[in-house]
N, C-alpha and C. Protein backbone atom coordinates (compact mmCIF):
# COMPACT_ATOMS: atom_id res chain seq x y z
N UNK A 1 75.32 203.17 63.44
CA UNK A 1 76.08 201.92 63.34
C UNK A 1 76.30 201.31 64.72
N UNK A 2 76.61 199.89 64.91
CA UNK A 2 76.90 199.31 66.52
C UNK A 2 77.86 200.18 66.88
N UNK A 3 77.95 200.12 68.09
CA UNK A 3 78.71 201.13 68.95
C UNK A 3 79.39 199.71 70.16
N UNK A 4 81.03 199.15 69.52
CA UNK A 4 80.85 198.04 70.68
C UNK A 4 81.53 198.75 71.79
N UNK A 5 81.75 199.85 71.99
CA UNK A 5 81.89 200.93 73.12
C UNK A 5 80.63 201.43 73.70
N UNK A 6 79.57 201.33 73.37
CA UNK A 6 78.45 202.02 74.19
C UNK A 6 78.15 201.79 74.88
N UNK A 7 77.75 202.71 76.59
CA UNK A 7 77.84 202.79 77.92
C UNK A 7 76.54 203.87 78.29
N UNK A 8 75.65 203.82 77.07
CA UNK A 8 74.45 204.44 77.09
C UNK A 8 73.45 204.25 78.34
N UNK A 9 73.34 203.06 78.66
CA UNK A 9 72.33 202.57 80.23
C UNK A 9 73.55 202.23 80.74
N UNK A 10 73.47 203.07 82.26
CA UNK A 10 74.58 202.76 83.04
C UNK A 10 74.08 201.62 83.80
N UNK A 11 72.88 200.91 83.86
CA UNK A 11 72.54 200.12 84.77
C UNK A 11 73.93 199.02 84.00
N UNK A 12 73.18 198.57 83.18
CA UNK A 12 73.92 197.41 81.83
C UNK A 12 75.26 197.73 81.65
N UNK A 13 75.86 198.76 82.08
CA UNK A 13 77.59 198.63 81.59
C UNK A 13 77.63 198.44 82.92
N UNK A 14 77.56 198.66 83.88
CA UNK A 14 77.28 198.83 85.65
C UNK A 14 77.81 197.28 85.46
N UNK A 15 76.33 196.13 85.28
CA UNK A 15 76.54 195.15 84.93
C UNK A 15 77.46 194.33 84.49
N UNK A 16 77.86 194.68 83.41
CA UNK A 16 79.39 194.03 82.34
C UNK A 16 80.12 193.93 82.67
N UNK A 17 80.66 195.46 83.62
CA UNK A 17 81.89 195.68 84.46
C UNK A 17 82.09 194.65 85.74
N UNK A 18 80.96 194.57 85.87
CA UNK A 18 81.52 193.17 86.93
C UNK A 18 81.09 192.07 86.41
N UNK A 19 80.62 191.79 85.29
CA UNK A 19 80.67 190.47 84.48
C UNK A 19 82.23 189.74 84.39
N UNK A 20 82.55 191.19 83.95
CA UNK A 20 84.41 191.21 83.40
C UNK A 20 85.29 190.63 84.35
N UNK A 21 84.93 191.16 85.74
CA UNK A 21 85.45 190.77 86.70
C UNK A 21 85.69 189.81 87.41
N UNK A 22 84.38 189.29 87.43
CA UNK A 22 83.97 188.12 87.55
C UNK A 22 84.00 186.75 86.66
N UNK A 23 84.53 187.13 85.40
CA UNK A 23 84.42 186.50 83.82
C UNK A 23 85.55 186.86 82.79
N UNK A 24 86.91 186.97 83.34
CA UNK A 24 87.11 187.63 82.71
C UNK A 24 87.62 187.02 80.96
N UNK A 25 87.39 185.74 81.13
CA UNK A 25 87.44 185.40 79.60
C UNK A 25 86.18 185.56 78.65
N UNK A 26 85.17 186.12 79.69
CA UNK A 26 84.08 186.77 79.01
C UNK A 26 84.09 187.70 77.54
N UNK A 27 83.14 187.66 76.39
CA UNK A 27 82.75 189.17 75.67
C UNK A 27 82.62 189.98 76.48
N UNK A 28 81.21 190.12 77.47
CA UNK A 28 80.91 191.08 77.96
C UNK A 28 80.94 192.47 77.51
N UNK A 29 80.29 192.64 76.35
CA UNK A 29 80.41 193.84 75.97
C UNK A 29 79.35 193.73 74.85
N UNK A 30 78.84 195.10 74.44
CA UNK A 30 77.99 194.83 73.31
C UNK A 30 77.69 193.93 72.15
N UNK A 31 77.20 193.14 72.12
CA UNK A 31 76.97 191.64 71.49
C UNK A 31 76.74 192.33 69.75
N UNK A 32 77.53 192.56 69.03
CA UNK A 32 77.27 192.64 67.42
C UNK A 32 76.49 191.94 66.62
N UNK A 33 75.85 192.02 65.98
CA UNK A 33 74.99 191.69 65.04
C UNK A 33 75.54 190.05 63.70
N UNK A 34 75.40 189.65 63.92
CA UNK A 34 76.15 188.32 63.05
C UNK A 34 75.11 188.09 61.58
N UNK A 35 75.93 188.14 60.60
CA UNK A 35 75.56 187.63 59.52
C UNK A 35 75.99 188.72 58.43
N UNK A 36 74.94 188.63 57.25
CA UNK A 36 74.99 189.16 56.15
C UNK A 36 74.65 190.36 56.21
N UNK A 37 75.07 191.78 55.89
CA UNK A 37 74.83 193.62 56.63
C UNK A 37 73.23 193.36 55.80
N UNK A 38 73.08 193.11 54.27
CA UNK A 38 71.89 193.39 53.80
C UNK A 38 71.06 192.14 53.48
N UNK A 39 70.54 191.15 54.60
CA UNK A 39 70.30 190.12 54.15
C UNK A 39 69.31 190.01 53.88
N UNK A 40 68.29 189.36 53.11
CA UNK A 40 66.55 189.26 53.16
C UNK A 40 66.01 188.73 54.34
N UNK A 41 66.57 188.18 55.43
CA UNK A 41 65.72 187.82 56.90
C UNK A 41 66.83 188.15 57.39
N UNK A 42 65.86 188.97 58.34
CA UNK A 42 66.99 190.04 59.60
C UNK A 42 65.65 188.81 61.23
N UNK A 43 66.81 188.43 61.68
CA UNK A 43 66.08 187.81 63.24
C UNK A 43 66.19 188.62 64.19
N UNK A 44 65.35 188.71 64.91
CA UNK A 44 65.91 189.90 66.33
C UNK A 44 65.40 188.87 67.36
N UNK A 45 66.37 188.94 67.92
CA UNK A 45 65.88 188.97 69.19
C UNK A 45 65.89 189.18 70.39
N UNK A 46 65.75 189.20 71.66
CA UNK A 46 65.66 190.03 73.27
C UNK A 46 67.17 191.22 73.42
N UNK A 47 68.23 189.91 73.88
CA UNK A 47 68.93 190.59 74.66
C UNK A 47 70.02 189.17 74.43
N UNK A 48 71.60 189.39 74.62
CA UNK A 48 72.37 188.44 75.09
C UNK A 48 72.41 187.84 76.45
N UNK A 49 72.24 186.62 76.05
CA UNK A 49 72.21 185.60 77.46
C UNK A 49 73.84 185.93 77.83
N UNK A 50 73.32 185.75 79.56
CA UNK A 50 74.70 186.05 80.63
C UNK A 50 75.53 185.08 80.23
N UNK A 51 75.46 183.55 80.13
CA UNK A 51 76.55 182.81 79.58
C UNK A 51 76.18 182.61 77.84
N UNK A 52 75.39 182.57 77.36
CA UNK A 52 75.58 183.01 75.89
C UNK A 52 76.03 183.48 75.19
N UNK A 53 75.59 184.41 74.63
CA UNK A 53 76.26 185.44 73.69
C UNK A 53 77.16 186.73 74.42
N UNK A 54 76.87 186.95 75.70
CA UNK A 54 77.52 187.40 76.21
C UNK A 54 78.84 187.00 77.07
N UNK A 55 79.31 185.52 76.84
CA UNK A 55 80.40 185.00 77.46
C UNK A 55 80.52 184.83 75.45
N UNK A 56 80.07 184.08 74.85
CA UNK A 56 80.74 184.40 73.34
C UNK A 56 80.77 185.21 72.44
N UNK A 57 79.85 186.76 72.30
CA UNK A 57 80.23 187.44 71.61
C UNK A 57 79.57 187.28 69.91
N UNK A 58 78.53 186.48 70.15
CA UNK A 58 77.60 186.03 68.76
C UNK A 58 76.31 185.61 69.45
N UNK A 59 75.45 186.55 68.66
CA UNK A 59 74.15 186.14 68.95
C UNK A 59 73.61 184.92 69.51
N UNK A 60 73.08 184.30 70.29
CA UNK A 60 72.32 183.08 70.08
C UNK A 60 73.50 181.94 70.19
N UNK A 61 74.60 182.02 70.79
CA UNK A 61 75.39 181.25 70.79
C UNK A 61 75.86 181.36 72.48
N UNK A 62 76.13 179.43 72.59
CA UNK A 62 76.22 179.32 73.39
C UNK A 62 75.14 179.08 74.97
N UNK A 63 74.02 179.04 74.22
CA UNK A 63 72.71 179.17 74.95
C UNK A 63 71.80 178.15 74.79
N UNK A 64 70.83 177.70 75.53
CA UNK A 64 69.48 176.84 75.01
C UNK A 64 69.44 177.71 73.92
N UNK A 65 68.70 178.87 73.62
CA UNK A 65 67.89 179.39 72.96
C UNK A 65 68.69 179.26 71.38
N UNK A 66 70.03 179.15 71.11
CA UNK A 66 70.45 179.10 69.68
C UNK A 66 70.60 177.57 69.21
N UNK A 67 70.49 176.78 70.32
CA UNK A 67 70.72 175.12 69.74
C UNK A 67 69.49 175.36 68.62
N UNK A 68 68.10 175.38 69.08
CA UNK A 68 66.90 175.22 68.18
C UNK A 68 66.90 176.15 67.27
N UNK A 69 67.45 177.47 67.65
CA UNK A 69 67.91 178.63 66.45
C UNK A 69 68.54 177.92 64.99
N UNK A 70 69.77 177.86 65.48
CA UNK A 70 70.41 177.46 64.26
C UNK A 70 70.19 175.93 63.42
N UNK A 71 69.75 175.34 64.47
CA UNK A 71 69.48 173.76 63.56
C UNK A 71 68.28 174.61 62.74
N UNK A 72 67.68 175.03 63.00
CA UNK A 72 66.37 175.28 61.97
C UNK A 72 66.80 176.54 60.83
N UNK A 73 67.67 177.44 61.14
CA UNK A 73 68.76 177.98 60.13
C UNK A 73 69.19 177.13 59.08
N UNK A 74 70.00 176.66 59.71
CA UNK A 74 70.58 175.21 59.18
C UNK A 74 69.05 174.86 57.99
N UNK A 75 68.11 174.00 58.70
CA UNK A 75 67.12 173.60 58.41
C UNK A 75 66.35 173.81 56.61
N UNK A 76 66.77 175.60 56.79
CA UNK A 76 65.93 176.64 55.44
C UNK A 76 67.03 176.96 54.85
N UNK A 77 68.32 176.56 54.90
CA UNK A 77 69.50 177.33 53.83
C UNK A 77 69.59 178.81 54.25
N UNK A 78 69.06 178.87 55.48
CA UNK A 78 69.91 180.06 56.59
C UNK A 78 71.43 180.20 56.67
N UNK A 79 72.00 179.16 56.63
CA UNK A 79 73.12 178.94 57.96
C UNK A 79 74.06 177.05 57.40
N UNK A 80 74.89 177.51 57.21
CA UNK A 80 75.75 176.35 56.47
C UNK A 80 76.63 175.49 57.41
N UNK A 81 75.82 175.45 58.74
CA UNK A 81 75.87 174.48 59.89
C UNK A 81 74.85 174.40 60.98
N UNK A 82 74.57 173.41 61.08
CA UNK A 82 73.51 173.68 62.62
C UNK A 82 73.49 173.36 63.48
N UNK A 83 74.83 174.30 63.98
CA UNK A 83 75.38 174.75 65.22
C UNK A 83 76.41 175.36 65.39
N UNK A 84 76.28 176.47 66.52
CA UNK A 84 76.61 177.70 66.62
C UNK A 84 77.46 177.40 68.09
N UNK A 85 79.16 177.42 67.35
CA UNK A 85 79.63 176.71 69.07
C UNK A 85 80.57 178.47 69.83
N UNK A 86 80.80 179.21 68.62
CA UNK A 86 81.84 180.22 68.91
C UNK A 86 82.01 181.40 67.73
N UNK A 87 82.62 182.07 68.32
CA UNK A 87 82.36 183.29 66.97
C UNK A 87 83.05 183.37 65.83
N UNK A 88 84.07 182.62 66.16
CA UNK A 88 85.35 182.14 65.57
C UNK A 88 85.11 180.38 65.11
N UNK A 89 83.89 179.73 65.08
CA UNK A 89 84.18 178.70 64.59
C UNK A 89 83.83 178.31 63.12
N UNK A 90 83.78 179.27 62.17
CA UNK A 90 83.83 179.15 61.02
C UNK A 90 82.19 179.47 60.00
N UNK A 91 81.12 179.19 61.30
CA UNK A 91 79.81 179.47 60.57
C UNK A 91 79.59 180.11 59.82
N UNK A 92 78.93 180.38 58.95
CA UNK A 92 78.20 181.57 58.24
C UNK A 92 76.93 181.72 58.00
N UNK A 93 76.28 182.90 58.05
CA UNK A 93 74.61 182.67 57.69
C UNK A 93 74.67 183.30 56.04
N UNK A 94 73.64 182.40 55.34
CA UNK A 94 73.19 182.74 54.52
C UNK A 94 72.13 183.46 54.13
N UNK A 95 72.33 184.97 53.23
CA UNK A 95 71.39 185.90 53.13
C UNK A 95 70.58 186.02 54.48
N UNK A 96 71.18 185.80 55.49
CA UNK A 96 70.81 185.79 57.45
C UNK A 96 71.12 186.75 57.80
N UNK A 97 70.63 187.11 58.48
CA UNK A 97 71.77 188.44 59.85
C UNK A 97 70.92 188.05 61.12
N UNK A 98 71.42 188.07 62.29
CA UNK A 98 71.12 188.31 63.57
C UNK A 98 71.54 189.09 64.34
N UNK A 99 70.29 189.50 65.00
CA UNK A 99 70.57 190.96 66.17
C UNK A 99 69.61 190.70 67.22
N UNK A 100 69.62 191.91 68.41
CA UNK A 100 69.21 191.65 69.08
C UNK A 100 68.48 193.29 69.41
N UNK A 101 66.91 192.91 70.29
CA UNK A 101 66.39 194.48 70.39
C UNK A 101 67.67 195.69 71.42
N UNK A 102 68.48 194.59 72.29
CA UNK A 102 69.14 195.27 73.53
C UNK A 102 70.37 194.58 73.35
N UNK A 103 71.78 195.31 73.27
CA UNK A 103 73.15 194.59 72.38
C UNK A 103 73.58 194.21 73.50
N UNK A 104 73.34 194.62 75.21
CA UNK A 104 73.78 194.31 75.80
C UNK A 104 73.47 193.62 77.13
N UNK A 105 74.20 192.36 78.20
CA UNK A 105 73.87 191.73 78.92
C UNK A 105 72.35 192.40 79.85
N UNK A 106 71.24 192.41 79.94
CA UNK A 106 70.47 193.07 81.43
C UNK A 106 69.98 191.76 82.48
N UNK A 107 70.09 192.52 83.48
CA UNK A 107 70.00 191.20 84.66
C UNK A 107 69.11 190.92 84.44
N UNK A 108 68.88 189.36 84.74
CA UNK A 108 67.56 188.36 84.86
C UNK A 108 67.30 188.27 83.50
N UNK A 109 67.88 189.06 82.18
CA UNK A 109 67.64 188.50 80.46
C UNK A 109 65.76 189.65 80.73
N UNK A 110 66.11 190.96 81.86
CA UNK A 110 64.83 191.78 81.45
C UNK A 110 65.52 192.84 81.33
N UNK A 111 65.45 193.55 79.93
CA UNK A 111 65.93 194.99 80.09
C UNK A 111 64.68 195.85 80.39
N UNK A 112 64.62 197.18 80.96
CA UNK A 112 63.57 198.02 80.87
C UNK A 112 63.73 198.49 79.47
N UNK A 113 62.25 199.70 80.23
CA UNK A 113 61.72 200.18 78.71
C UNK A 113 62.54 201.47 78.21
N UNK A 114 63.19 202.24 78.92
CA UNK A 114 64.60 203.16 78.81
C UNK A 114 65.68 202.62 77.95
N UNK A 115 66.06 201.11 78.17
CA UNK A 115 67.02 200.41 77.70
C UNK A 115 66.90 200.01 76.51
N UNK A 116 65.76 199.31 76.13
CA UNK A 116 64.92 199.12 74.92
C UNK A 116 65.25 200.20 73.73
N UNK A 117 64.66 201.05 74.32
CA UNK A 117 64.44 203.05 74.00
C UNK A 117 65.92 203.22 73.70
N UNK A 118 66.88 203.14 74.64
CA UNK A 118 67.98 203.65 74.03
C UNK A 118 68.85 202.89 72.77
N UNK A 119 68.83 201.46 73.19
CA UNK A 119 69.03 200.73 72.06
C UNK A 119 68.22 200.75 70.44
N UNK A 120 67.72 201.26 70.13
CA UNK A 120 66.35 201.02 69.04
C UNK A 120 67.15 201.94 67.99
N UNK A 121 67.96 203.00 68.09
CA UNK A 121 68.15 203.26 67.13
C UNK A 121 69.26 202.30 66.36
N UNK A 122 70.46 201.75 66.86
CA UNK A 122 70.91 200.93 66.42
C UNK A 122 70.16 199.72 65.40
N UNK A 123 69.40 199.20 66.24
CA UNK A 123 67.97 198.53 65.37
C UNK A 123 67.19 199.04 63.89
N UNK A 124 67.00 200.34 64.40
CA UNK A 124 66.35 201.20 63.41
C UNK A 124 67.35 201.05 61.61
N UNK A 125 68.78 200.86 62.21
CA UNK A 125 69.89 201.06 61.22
C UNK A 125 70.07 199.59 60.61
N UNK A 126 69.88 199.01 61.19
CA UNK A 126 69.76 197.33 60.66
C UNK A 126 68.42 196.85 59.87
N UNK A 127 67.32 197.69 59.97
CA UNK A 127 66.05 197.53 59.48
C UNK A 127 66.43 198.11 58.61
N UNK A 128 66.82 199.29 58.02
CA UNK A 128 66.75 200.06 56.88
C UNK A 128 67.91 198.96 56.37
N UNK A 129 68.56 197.87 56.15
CA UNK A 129 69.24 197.57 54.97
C UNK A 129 68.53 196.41 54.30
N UNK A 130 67.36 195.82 55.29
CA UNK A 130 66.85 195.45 54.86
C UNK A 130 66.08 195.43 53.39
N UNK A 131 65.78 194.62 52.45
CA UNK A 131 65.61 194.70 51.18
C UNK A 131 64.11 194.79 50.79
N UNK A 132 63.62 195.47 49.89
CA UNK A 132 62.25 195.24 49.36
C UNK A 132 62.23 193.81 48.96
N UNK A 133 60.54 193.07 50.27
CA UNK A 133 60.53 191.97 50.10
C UNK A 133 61.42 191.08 50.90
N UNK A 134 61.78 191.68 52.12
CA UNK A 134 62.63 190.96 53.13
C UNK A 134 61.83 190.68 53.82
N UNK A 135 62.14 189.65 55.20
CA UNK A 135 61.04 189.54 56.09
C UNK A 135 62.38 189.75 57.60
N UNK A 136 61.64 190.44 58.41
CA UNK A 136 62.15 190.67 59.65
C UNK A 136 61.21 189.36 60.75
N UNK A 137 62.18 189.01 61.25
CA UNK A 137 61.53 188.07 62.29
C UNK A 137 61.78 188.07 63.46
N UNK A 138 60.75 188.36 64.19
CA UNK A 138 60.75 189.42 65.69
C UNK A 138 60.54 187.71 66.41
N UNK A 139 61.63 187.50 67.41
CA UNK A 139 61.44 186.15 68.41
C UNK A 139 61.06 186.75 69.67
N UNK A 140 59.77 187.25 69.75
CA UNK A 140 58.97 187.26 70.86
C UNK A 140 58.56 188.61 70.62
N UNK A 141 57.53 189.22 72.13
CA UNK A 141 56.97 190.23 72.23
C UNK A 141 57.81 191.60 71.91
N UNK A 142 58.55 191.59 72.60
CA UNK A 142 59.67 192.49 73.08
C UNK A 142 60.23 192.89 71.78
N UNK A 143 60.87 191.80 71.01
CA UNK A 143 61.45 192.01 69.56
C UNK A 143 60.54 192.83 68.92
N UNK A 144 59.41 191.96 68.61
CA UNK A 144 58.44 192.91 67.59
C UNK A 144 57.90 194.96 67.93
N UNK A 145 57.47 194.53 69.69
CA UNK A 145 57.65 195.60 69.97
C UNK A 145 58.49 196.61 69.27
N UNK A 146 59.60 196.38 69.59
CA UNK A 146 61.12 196.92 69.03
C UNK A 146 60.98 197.22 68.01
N UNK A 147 60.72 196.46 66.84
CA UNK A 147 60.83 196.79 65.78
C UNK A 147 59.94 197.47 64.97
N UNK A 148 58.54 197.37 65.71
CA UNK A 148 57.32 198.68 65.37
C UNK A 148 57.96 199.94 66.09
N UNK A 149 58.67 199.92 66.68
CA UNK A 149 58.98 201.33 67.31
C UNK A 149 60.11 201.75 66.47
N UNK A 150 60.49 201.23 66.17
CA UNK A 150 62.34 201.52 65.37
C UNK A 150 61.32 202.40 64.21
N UNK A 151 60.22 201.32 63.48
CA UNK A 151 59.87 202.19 62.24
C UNK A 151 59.09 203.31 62.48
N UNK A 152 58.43 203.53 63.57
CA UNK A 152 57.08 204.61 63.75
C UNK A 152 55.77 203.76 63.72
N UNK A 153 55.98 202.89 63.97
CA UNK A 153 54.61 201.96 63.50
C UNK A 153 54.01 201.95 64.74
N UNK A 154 52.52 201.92 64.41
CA UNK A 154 51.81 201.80 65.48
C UNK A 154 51.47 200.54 66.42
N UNK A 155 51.82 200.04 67.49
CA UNK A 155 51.91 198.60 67.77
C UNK A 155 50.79 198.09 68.04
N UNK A 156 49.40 199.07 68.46
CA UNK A 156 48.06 198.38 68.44
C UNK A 156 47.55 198.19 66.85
N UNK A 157 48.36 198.44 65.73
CA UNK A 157 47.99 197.87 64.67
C UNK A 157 48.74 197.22 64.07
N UNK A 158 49.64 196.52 64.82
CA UNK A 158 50.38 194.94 64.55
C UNK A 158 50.68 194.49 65.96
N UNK A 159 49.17 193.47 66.10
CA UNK A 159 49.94 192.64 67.34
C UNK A 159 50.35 191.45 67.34
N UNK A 160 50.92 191.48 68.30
CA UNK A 160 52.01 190.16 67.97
C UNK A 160 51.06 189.08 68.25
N UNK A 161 51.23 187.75 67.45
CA UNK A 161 51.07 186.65 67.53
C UNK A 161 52.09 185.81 66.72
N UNK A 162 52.17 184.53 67.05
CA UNK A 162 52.90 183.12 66.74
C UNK A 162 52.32 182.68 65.62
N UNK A 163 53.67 183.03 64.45
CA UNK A 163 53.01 182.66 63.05
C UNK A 163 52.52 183.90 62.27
N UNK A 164 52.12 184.94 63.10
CA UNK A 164 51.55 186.17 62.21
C UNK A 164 52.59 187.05 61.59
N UNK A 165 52.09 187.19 60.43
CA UNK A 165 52.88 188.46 59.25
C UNK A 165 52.11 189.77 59.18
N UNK A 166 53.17 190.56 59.25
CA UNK A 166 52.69 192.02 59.11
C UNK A 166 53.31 192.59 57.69
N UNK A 167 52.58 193.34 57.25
CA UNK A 167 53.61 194.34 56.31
C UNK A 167 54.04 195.28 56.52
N UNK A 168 55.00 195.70 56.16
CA UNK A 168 55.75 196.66 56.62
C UNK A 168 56.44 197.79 55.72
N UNK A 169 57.06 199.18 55.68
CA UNK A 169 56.84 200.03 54.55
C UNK A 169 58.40 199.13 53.89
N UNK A 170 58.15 199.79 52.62
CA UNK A 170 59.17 199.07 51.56
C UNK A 170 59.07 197.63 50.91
N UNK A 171 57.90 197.39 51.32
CA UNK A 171 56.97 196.09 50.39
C UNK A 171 58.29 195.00 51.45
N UNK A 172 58.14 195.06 52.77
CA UNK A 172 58.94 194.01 53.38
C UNK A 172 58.07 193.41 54.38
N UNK A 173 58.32 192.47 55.51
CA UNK A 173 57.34 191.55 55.81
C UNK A 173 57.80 191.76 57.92
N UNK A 174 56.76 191.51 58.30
CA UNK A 174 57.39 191.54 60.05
C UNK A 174 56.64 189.98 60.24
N UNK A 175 57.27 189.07 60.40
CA UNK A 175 56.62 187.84 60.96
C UNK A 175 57.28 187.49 62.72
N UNK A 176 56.26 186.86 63.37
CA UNK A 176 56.21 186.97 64.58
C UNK A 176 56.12 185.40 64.67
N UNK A 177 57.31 185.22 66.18
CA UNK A 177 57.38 184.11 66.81
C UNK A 177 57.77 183.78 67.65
N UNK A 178 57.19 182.67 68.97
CA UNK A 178 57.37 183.15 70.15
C UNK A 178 59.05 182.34 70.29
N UNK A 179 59.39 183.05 71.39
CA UNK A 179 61.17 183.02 71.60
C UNK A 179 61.12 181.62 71.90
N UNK A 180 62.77 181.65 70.97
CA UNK A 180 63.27 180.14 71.42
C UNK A 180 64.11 179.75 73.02
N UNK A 181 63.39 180.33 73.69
CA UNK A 181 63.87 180.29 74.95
C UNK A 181 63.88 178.91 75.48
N UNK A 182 65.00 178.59 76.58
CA UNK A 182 64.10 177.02 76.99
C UNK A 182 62.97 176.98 77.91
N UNK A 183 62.66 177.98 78.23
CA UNK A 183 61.38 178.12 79.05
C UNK A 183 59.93 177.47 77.98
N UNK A 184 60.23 178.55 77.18
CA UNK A 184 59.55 178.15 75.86
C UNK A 184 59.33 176.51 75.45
N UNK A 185 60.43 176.59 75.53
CA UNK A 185 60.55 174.89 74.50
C UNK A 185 60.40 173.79 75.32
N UNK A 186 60.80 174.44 76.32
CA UNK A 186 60.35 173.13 78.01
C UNK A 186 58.72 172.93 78.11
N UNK A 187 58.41 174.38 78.16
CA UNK A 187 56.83 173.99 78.63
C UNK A 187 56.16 173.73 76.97
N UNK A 188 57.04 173.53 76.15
CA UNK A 188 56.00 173.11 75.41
C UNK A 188 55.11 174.65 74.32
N UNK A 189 55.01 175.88 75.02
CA UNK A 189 54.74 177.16 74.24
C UNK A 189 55.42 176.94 72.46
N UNK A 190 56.71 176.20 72.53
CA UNK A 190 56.96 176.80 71.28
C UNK A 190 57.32 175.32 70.67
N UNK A 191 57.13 174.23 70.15
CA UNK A 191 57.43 173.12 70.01
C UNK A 191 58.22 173.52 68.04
N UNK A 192 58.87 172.68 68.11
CA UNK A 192 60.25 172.26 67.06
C UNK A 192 58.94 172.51 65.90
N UNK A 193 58.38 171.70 65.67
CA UNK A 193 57.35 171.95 64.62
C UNK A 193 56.92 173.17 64.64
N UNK A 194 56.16 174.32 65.13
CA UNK A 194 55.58 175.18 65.65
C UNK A 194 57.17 176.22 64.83
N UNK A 195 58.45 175.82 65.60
CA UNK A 195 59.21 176.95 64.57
C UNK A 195 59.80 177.13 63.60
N UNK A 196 59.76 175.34 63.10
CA UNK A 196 59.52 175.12 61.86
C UNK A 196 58.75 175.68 60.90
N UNK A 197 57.34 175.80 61.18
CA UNK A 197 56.51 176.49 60.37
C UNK A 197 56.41 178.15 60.45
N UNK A 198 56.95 178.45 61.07
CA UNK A 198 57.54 180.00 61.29
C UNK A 198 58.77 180.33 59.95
N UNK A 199 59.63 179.21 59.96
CA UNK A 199 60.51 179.06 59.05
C UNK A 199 60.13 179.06 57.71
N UNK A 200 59.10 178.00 57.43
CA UNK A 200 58.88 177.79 55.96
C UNK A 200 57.71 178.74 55.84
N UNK A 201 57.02 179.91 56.72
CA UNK A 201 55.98 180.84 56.17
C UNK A 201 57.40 181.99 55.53
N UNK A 202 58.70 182.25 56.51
CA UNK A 202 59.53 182.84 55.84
C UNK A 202 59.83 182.62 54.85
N UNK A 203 60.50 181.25 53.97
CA UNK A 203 60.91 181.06 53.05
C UNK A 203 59.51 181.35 52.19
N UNK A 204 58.44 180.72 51.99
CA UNK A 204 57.20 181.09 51.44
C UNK A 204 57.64 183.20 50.91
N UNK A 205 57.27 183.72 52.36
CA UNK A 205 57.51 185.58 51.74
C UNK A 205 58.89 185.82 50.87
N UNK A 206 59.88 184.90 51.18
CA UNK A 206 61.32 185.25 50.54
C UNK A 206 61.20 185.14 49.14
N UNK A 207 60.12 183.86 48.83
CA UNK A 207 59.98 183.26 47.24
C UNK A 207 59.04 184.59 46.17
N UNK A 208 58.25 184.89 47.06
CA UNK A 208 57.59 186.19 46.55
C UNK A 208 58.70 187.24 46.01
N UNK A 209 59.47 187.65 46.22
CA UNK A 209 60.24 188.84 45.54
C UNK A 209 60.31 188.73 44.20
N UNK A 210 60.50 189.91 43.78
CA UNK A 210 60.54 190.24 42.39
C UNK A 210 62.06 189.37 41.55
């Protein structure tokens, strides 16, 4: 289960501790998982942004990267607003959950591969509530990574690409898409349309269930 006490990579609590200090109306502390515990689309993605989710304490909030998140939530009957201002401002996701591969702040938004590693089982526990016929949606390399490793899966036989679906055990779905970062969305890598159709290949696998 999340652990919002865990001090597992001392680099990353190292970190927080003077986030705190420096912040102190900050979260700064292990970023929890937001939404529905067993929803049919579980999102993952990197790590909490330093003024993001880690100054608010909800995924994808507070950042470039959740403006385009949640309007397109919003968008598929994800998310019964689209926009994500605070953790406390009333949102909710529908049949949604969001997480992240690493719960907590790492400098520069790069965790290593130790950090990754130590975080994954947490991950591992959020994948299993997943439903026969869910789709997991890995926002970038790193995510998907993550989440072939959480199951045992072999990652040279799901590689990541933008737009691609994998299957996965329990008749559930791994679809891949590159992060809504603004790096991303600046240069153009991931354009509004582009994660749009990431969206409606999800809703498409969601309609499939029994």
């Amino acid at each position: 289960m999340f652990d919002a006490a865990c001090r597992r990579c001392p680099r990353l609590a190292d970190l927080l501790q003077r986030v705190r200090e420096q912040y102190p109306d900050y979260h700064a502390a292990p970023v929890p998982p937001f939404g529905v515990e067993d929803a049919a689309l579980l999102v993952v993605g990197l790590a909490p942004g330093m003024h993001g989710a880690n100054r608010t304490g909800r995924p994808f909030t507070g950042d470039h990267a959740g403006i385009m998140l949640y309007q397109t939530l919003f968008k598929y009957g994800f998310a019964t607003r689209p926009e994500s201002r605070a953790a406390d401002d009333g949102l909710e996701l529908l049949d949604c959950r969001i997480t992240n591969a690493v719960k907590c702040l790492p400098p520069q938004n790069k965790p290593v591969g130790r950090e990754i590693a130590a975080c994954n089982d947490f991950l591992r526990e959020e994948l299993a509530r997943v439903p026969a016929g869910g789709v997991v949606l890995a926002l970038g390399s790193i995510a998907h990574n993550a989440v072939l490793k959480a199951l045992g899966l072999k990652l040279s036989a799901h590689v990541f690409g933008h737009n691609q679906c994998h299957p996965l055990p329990g008749g559930r779905w791994l679809l891949d898409s590159y992060h809504c970062s603004r790096y991303n969305t600046q240069t153009r890598r991931l354009t509004e349309t582009m994660f749009h159709d990431v969206f409606r290949h999800a809703r498409e696998l969601l309609q499939q269930r029994a």
